[in-house]
Protein backbone atom coordinates (compact mmCIF):
# COMPACT_ATOMS: atom_id res chain seq x y z
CA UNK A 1 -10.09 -12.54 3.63
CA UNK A 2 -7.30 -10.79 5.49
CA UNK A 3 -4.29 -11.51 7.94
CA UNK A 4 -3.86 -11.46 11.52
CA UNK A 5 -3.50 -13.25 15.05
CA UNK A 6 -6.08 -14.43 16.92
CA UNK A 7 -7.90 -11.27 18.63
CA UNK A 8 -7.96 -9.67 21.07
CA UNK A 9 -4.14 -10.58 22.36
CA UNK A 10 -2.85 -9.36 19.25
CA UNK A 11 -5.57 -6.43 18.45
CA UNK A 12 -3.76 -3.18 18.05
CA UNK A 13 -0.35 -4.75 16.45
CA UNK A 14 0.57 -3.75 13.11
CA UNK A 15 0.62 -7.18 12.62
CA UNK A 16 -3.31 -7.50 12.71
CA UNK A 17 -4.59 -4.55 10.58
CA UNK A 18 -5.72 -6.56 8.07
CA UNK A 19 -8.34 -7.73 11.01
CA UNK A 20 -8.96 -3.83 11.36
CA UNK A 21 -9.81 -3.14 8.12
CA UNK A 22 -12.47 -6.44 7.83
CA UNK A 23 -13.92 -5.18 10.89
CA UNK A 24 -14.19 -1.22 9.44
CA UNK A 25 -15.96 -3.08 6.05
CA UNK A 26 -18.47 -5.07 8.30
CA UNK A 27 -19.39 -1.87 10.52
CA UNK A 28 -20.16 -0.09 7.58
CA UNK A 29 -22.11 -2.56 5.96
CA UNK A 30 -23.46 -3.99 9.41
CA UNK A 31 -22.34 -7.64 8.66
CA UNK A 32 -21.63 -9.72 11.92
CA UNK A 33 -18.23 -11.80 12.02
CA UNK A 34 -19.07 -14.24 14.41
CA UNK A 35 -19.40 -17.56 12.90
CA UNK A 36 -17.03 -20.62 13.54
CA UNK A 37 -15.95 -22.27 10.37
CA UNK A 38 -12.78 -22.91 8.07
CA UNK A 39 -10.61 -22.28 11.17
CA UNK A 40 -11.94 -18.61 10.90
CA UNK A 41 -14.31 -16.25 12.47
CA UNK A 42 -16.85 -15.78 9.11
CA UNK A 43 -19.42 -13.41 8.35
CA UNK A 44 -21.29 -13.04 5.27
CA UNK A 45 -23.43 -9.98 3.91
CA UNK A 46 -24.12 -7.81 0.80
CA UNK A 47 -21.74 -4.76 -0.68
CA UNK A 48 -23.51 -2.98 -3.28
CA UNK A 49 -25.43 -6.10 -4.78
CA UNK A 50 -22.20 -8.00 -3.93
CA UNK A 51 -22.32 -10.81 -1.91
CA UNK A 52 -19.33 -11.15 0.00
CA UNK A 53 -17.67 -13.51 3.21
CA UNK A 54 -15.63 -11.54 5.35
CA UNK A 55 -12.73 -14.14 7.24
CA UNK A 56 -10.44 -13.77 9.90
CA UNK A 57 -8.67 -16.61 10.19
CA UNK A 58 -7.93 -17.82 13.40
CA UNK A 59 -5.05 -20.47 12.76
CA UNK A 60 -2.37 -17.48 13.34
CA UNK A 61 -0.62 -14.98 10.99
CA UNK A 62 2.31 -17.94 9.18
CA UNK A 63 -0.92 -20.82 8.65
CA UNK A 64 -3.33 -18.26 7.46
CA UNK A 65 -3.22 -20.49 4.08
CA UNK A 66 -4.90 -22.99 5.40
CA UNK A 67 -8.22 -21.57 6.60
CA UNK A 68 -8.65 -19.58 3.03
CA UNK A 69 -8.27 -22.80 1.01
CA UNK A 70 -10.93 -24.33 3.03
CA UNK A 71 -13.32 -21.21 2.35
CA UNK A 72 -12.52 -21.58 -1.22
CA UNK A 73 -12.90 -24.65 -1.37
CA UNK A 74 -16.04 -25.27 -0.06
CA UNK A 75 -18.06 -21.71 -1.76
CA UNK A 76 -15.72 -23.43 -4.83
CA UNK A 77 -14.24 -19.56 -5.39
CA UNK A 78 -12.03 -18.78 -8.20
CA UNK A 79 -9.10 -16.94 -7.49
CA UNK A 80 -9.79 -13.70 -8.99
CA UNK A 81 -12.79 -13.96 -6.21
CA UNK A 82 -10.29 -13.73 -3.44
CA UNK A 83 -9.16 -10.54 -2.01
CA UNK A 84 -6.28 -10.68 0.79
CA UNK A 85 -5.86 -7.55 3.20
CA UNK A 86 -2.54 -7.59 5.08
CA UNK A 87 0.24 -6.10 6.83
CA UNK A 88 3.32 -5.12 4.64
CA UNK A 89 6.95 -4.03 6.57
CA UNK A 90 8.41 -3.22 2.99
CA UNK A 91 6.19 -0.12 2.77
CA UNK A 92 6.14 2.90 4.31
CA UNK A 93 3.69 3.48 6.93
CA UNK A 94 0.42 4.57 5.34
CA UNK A 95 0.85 3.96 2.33
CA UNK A 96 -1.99 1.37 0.70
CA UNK A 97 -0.96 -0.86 -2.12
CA UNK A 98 -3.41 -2.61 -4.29
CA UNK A 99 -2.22 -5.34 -6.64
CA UNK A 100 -4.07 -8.27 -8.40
CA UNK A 101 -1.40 -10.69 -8.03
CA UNK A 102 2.24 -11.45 -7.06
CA UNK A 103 4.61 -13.26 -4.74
CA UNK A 104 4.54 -13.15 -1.15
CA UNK A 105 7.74 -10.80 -0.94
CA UNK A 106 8.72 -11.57 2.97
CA UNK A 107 5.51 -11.90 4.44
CA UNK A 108 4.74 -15.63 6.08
CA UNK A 109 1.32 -15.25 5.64
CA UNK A 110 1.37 -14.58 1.98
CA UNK A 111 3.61 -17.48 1.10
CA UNK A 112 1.62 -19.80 3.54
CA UNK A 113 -1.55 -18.71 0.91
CA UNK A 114 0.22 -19.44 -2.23
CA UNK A 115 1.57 -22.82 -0.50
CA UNK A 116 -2.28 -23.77 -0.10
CA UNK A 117 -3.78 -22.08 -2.82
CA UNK A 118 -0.88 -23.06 -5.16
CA UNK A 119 -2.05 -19.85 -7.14
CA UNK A 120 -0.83 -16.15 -6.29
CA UNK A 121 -3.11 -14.97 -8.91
CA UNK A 122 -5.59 -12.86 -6.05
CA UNK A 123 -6.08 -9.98 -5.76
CA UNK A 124 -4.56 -8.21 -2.44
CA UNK A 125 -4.56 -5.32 -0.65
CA UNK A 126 -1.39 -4.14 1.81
CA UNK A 127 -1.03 -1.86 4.51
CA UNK A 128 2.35 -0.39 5.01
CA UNK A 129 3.47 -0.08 8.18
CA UNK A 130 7.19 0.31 7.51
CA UNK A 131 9.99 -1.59 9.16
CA UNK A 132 11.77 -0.94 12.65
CA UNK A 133 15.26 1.08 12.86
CA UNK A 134 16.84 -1.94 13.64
CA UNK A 135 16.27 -5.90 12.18
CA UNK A 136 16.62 -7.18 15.52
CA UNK A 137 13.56 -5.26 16.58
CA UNK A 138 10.98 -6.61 13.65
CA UNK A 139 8.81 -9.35 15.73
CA UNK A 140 8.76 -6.64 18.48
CA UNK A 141 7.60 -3.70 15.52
CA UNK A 142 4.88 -6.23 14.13
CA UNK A 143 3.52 -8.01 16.95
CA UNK A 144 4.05 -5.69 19.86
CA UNK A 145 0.66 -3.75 20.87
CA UNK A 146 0.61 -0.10 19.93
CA UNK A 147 0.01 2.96 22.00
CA UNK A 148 -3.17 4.65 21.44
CA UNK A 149 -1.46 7.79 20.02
CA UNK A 150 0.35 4.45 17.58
CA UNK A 151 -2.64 3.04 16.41
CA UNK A 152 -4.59 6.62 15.83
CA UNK A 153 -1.62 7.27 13.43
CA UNK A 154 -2.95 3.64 11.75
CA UNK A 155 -6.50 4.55 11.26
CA UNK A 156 -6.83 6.81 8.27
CA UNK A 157 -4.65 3.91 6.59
CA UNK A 158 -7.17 1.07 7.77
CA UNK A 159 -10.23 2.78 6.79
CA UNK A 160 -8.41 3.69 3.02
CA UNK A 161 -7.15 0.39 2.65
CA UNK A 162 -11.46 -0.67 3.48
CA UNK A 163 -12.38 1.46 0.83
CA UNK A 164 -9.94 0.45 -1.38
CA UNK A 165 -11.00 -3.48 -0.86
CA UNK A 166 -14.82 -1.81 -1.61
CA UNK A 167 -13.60 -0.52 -4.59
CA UNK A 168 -12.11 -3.90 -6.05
CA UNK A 169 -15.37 -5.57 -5.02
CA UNK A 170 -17.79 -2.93 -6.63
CA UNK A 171 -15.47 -1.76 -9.45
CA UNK A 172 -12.78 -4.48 -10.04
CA UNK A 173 -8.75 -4.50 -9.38
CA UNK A 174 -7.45 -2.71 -12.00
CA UNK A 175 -10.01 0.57 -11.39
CA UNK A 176 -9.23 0.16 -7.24
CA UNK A 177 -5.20 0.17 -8.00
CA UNK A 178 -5.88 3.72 -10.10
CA UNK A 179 -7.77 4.83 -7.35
CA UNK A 180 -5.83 3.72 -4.54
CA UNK A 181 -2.36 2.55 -5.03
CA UNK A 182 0.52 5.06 -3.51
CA UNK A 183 -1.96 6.94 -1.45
CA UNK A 184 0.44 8.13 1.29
CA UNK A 185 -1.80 9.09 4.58
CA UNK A 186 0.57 11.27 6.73
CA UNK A 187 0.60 8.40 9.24
C-alpha cells in the first residue's frame, strides 16, 4: 500500500512517489493495477512465492486511511502484513528509510492510517525528498509537478525504495532495514 494523489494530475510530485515506487514493483513483476475497489486502484500478483495486493488509494494523500482499512479489512490482514511506501519532507532527498513501526511524524497521510487502523505497528517504507528553503513554500515543494531533470534526480530513490519494499516482503523488516536504511542516492 503506498501514498499519493489521484494520478495523473499529481504524477511527478514528490508528493506521489510512493505511487512510483508501486508502479516500479508491478512492472517488474508484471502485475496490472487496474482494479476498482476499497477506494483504490488494486492489483494483485506473486513476489517470490509471495502473494501480494499492490493499492493506490484514490481518496487523496490526508484520507489515505480509509481505503487501507477497507483492504485490511476485507483480506482480514494483520498489521505486520501491511507495508506503507510514502513521501517523507523530514529526510533528505534520497535517502530511503525502512522502519517496522512508529508515529506518523508530520505526514497527514500517516496519521490518517493510524486514525483508521488504530495500530502504527506496520511496517513502512519512506522516501526522502527533503523540505523547501522556505516553510511557506512546502504545499508548492510536495505537490507541485517536477521538471524532468527533478524527477530523474527521484528515480534511483524510487526504484531503491521498490527493492527495499521486495526485500521486507521476501526477507522480512528487520533484514530490509540492514539492507536498506540510510542509503543516500546522490539525488
Amino acid at each position: 500500500m503506498d501514498f499519493g494523489n489521484p494520478e495523473p494530475e499529481y504524477s511527478k510530485t514528490r508528493h506521489n512517489v510512493g505511487f512510483d515506487v508501486v508502479n516500479y514493483i508491478a512492472k517488474k513483476y508484471n502485475i496490472d493495477i487496474n482494479k476498482k475497489e476499497f477506494d483504490s486502484l488494486v492489483g494483485s500478483g506473486m513476489i517470490d512465492g509471495n502473494k501480494v495486493i499492490l493499492m493506490k488509494p484514490q481518496t487523496y494523500m490526508n484520507d489515505s486511511g480509509k481505503a487501507v482499512v477497507q483492504a485490511v479489512n476485507f483480506y482480514k490482514l494483520s498489521i505486520e502484513d501491511v507495508i506503507v511506501i510514502y513521501d517523507d519532507i523530514d529526510i533528505d532527498d534520497g535517502i530511503i528509510k525502512v522502519r517496522k513501526k512508529g508515529g506518523p511524524g508530520t505526514h497527514n497521510g500517516m496519521r490518517s492510517l493510524n486514525e483508521y487502523l488504530k495500530d502504527s505497528n506496520f511496517s513502512r517504507v519512506r522516501i526522502g525528498t527533503g523540505k523547501p528553503a522556505f516553510k511557506e513554500l512546502l504545499v508548492q515543494h510536495v505537490i507541485g509537478k517536477l521538471k524532468d531533470d527533478e524527477y530523474k534526480r527521484l528515480i534511483p530513490a524510487i526504484e531503491k525504495a521498490g527493492n527495499a519494499t521486495i526485500d521486507i516482503i521476501k526477507n522480512g523488516v528487520d533484514i530490509a532495514m540492514n539492507l536498506n536504511n540510510g542509503s543516500n542516492l546522490d539525488v
